[in-house]
PDB file of N, CA and C in Angstrom:
ATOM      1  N   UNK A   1       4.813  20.222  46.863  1.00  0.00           N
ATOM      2  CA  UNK A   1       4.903  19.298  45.750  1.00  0.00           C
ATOM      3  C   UNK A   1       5.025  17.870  46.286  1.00  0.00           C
ATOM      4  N   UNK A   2       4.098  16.965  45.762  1.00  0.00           N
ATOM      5  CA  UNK A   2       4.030  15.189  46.205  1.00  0.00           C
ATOM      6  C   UNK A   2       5.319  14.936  45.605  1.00  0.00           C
ATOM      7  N   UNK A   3       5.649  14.056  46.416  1.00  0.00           N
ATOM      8  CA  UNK A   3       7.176  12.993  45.348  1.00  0.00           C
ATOM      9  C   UNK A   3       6.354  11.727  44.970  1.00  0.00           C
ATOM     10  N   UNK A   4       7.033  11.585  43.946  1.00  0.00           N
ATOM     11  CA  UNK A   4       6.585  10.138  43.143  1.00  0.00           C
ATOM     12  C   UNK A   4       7.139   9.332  44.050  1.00  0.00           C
ATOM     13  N   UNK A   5       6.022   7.996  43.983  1.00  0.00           N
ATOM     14  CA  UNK A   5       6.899   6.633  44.787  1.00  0.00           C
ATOM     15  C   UNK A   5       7.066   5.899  43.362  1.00  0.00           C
ATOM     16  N   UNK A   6       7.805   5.160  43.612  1.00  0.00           N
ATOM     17  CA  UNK A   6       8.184   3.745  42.852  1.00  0.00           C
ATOM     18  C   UNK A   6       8.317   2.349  43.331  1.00  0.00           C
ATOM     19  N   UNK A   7       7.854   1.454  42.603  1.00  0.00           N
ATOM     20  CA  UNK A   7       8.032  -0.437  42.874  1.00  0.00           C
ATOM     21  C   UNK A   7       9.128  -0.506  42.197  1.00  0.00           C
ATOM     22  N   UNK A   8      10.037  -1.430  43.416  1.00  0.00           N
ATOM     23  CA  UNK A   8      10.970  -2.194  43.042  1.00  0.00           C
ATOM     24  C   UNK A   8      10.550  -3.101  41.941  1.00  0.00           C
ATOM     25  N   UNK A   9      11.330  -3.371  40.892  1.00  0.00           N
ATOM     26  CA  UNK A   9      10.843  -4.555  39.836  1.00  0.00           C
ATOM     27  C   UNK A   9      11.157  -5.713  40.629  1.00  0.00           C
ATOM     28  N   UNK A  10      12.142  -5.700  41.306  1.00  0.00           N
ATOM     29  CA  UNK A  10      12.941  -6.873  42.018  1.00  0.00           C
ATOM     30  C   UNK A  10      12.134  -7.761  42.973  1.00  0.00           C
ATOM     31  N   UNK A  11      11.933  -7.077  44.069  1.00  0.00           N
ATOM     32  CA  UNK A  11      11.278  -7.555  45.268  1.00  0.00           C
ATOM     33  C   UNK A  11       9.692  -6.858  44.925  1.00  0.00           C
ATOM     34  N   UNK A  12       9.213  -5.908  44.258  1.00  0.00           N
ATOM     35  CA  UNK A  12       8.045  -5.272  44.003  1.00  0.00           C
ATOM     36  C   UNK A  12       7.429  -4.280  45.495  1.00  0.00           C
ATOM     37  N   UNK A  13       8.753  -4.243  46.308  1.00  0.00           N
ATOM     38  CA  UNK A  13       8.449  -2.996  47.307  1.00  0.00           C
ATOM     39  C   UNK A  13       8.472  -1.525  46.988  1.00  0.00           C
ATOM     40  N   UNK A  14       7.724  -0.781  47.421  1.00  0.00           N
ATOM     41  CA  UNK A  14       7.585   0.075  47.567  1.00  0.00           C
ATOM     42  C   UNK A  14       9.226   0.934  47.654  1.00  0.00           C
ATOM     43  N   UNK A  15       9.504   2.047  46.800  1.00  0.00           N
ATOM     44  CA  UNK A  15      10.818   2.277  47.176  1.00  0.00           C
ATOM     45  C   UNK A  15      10.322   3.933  47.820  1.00  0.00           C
ATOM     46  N   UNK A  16      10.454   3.858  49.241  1.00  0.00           N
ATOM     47  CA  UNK A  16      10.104   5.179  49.801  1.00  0.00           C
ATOM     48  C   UNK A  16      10.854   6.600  49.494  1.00  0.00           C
ATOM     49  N   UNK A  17      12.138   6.095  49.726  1.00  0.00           N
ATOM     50  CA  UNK A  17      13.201   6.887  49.538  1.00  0.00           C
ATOM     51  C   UNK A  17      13.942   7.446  48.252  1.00  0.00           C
ATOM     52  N   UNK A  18      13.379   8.803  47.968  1.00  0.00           N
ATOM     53  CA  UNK A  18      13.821   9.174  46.533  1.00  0.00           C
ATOM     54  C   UNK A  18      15.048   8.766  46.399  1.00  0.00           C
ATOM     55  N   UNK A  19      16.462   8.943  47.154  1.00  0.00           N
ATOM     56  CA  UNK A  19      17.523   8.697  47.003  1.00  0.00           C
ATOM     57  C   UNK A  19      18.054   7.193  46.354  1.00  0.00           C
ATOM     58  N   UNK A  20      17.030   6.615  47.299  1.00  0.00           N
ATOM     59  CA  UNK A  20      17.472   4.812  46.916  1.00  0.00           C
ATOM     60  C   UNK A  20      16.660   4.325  45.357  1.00  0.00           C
ATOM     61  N   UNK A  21      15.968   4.910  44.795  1.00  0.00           N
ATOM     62  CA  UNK A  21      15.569   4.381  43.621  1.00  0.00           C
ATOM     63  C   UNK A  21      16.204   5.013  42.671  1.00  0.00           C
ATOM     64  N   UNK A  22      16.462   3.828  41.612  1.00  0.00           N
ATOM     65  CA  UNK A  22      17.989   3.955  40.320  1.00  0.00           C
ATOM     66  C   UNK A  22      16.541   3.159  39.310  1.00  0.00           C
ATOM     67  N   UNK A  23      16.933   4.160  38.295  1.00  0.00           N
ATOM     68  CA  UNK A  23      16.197   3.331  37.304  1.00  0.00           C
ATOM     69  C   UNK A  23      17.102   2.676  36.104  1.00  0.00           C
ATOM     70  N   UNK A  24      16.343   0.998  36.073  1.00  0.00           N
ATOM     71  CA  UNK A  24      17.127   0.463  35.508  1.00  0.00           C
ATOM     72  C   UNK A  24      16.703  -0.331  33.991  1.00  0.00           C
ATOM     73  N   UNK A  25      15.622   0.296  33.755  1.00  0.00           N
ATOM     74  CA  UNK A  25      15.412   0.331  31.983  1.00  0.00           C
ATOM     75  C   UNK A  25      13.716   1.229  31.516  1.00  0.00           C
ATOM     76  N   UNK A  26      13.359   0.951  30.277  1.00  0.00           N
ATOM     77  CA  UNK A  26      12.426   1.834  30.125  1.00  0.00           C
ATOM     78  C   UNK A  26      11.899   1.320  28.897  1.00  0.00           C
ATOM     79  N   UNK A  27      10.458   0.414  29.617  1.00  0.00           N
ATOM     80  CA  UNK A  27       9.570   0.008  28.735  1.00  0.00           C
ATOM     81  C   UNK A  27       8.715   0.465  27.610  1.00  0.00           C
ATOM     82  N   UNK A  28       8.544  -0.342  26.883  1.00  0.00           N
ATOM     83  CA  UNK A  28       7.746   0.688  25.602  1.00  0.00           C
ATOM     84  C   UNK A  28       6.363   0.735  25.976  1.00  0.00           C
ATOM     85  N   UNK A  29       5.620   1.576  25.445  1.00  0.00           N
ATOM     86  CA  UNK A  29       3.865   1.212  25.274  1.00  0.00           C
ATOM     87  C   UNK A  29       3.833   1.207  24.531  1.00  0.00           C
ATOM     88  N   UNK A  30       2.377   0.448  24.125  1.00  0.00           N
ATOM     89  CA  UNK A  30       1.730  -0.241  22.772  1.00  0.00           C
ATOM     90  C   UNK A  30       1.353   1.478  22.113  1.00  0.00           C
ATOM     91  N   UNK A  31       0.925   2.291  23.187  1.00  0.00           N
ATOM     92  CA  UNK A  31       0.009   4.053  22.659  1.00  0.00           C
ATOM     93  C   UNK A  31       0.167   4.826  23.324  1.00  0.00           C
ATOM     94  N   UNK A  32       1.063   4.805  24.109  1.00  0.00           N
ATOM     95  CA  UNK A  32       2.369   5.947  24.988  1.00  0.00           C
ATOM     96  C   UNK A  32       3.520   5.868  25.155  1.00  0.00           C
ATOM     97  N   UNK A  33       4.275   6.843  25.557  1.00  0.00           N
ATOM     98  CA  UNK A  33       5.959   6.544  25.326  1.00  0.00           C
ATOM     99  C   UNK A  33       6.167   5.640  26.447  1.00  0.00           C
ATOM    100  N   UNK A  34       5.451   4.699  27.316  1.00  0.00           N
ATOM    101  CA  UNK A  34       6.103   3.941  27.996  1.00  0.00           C
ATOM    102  C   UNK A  34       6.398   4.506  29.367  1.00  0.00           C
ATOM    103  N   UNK A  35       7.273   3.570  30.272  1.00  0.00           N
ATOM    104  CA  UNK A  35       7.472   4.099  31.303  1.00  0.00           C
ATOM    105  C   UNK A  35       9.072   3.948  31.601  1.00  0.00           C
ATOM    106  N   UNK A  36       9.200   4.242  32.898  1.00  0.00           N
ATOM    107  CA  UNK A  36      10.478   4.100  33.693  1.00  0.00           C
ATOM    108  C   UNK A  36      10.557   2.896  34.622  1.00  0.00           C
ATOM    109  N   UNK A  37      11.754   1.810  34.412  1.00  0.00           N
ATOM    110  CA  UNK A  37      11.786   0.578  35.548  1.00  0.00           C
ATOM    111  C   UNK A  37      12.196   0.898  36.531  1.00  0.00           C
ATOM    112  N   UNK A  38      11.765   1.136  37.935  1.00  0.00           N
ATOM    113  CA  UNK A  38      12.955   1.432  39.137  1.00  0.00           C
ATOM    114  C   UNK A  38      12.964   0.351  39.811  1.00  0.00           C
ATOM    115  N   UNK A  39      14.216   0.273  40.332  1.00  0.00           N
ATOM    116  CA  UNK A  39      14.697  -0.838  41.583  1.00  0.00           C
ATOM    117  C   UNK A  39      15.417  -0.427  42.822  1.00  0.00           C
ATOM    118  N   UNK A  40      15.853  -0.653  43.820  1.00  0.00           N
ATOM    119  CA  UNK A  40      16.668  -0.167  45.011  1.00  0.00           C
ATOM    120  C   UNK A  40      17.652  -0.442  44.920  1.00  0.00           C
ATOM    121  N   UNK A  41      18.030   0.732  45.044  1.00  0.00           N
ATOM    122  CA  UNK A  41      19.704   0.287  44.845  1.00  0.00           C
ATOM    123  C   UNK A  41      20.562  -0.696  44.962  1.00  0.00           C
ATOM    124  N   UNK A  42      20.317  -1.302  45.999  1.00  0.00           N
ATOM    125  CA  UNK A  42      20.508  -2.895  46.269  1.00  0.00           C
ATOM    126  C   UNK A  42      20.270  -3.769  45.324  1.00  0.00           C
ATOM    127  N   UNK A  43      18.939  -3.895  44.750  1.00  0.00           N
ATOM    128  CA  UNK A  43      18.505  -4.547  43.775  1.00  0.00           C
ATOM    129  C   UNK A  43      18.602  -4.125  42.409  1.00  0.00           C
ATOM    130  N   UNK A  44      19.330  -3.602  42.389  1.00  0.00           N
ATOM    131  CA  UNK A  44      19.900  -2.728  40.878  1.00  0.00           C
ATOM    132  C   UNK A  44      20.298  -4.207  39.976  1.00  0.00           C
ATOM    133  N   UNK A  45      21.276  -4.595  40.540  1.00  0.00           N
ATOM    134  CA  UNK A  45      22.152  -5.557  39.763  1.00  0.00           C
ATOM    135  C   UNK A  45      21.313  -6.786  39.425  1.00  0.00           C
ATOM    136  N   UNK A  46      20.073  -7.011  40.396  1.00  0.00           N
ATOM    137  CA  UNK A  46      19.948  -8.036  40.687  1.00  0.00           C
ATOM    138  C   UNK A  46      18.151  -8.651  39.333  1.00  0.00           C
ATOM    139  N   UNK A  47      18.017  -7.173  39.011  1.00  0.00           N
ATOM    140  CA  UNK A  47      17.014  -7.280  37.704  1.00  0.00           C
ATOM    141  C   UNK A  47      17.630  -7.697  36.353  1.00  0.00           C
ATOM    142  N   UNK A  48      16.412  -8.573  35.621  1.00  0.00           N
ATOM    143  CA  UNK A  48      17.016  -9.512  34.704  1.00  0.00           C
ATOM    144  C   UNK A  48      16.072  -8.662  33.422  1.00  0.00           C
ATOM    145  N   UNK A  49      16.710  -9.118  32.311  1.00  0.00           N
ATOM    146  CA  UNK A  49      15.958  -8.181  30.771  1.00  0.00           C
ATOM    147  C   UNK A  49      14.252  -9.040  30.961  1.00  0.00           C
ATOM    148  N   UNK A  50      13.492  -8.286  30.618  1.00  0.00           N
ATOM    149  CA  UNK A  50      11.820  -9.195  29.875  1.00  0.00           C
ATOM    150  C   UNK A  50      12.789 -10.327  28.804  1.00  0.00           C
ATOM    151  N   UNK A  51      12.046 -11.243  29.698  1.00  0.00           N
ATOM    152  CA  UNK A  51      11.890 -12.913  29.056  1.00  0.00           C
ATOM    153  C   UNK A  51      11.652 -13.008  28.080  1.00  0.00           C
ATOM    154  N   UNK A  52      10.141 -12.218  27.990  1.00  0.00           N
ATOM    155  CA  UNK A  52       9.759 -12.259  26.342  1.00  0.00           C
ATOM    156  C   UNK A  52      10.352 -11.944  25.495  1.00  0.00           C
ATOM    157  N   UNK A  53      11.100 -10.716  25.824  1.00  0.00           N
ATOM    158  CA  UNK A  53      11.720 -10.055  25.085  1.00  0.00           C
ATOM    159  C   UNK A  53      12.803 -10.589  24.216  1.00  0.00           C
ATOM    160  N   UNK A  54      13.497 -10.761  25.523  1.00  0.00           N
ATOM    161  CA  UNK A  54      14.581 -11.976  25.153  1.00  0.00           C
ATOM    162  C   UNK A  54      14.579 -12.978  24.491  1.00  0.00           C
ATOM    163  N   UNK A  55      13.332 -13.514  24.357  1.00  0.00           N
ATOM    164  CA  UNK A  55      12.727 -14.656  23.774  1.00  0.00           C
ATOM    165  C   UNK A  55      12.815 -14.369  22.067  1.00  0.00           C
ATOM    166  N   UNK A  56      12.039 -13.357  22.084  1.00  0.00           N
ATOM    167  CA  UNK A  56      11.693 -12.959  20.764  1.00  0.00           C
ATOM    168  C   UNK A  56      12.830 -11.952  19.694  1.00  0.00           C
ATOM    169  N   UNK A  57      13.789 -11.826  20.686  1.00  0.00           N
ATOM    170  CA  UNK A  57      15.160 -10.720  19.773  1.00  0.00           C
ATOM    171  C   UNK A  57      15.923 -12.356  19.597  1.00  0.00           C
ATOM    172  N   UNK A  58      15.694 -13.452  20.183  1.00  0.00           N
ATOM    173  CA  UNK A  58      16.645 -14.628  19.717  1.00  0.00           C
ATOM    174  C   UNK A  58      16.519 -15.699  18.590  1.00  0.00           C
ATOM    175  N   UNK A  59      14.328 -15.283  18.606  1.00  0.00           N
ATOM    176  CA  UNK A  59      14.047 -16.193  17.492  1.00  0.00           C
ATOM    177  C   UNK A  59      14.596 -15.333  16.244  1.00  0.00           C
ATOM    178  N   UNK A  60      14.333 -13.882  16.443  1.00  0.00           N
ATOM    179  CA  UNK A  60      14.953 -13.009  15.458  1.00  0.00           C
ATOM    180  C   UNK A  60      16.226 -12.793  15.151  1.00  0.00           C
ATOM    181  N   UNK A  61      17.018 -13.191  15.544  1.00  0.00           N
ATOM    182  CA  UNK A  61      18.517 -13.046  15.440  1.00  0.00           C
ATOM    183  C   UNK A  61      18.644 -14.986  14.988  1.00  0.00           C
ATOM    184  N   UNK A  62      18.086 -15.622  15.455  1.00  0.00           N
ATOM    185  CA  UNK A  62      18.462 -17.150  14.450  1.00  0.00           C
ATOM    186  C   UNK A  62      17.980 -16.973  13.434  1.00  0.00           C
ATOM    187  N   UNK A  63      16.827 -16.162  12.669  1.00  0.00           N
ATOM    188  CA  UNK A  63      16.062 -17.026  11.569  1.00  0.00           C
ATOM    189  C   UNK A  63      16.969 -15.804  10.603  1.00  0.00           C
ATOM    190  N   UNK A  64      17.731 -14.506  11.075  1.00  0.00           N
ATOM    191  CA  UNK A  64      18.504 -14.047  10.354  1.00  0.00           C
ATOM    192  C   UNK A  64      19.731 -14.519   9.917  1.00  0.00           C
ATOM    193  N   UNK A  65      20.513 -15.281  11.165  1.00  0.00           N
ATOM    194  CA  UNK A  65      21.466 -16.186  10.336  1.00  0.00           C
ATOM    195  C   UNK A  65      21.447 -17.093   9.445  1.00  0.00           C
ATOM    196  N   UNK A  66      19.959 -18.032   9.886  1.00  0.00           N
ATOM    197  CA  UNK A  66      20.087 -18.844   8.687  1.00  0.00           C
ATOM    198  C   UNK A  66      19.249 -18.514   7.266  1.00  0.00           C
ATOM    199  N   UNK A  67      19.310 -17.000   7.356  1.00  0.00           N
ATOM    200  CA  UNK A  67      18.408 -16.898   6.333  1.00  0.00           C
ATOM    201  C   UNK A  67      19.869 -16.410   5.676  1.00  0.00           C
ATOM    202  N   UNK A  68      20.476 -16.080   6.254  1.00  0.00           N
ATOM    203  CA  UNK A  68      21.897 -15.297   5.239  1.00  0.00           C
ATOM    204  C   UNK A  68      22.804 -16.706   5.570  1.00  0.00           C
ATOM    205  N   UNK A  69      22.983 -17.808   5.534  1.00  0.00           N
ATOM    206  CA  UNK A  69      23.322 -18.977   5.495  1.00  0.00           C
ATOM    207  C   UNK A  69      23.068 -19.608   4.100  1.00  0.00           C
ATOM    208  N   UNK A  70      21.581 -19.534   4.349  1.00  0.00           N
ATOM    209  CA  UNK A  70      21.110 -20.247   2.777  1.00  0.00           C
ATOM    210  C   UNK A  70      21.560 -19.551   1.300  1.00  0.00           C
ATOM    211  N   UNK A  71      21.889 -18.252   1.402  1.00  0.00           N
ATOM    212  CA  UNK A  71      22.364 -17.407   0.776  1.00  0.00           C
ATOM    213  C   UNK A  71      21.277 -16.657  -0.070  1.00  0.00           C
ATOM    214  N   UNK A  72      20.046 -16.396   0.750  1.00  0.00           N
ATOM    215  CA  UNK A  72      18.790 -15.951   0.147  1.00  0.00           C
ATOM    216  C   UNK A  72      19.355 -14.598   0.117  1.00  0.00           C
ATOM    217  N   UNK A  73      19.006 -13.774  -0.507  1.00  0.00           N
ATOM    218  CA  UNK A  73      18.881 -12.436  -0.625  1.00  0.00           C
ATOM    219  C   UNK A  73      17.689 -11.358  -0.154  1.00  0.00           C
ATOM    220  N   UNK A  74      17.846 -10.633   0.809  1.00  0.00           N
ATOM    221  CA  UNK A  74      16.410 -10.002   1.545  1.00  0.00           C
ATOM    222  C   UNK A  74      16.589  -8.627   0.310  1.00  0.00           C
ATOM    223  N   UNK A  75      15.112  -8.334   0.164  1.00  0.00           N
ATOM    224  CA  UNK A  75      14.529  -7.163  -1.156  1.00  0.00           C
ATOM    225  C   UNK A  75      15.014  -5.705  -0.456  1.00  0.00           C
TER     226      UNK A  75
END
């Protein structure tokens, strides 16, 4: 049986060693369940959330406060 390799998200090396790869989140697909993030153990801590992502859960989380600010009512 082959072992899977994995890329560090971090440094984007190669992680040889089944032992040393920790997975540390799990992307969606647009028309599959997505995948698995791995990093080296080392670099565990050192991966940051998608930007975009981040980007876009913040425009969504402001335009909800001030939409329940104005005292609109959502249907």
């Amino acid at each position: 049986m082959t072992a899977t390799l994995h890329v560090c998200r971090y440094c984007d090396g190669l992680i040889a060693d089944p032992d040393d790869a920790v997975a540390v989140a799990h992307e969606l697909g647009m028309s599959d369940p997505g995948w698995t993030v791995w990093a080296h153990r080392e670099h565990a801590h050192l991966v940051e959330p998608d930007p975009d992502g981040v980007r876009i859960l913040a425009r969504v989380l402001v335009a909800r406060a001030l939409h329940r600010r104005t005292g609109e009512h959502s249907p």
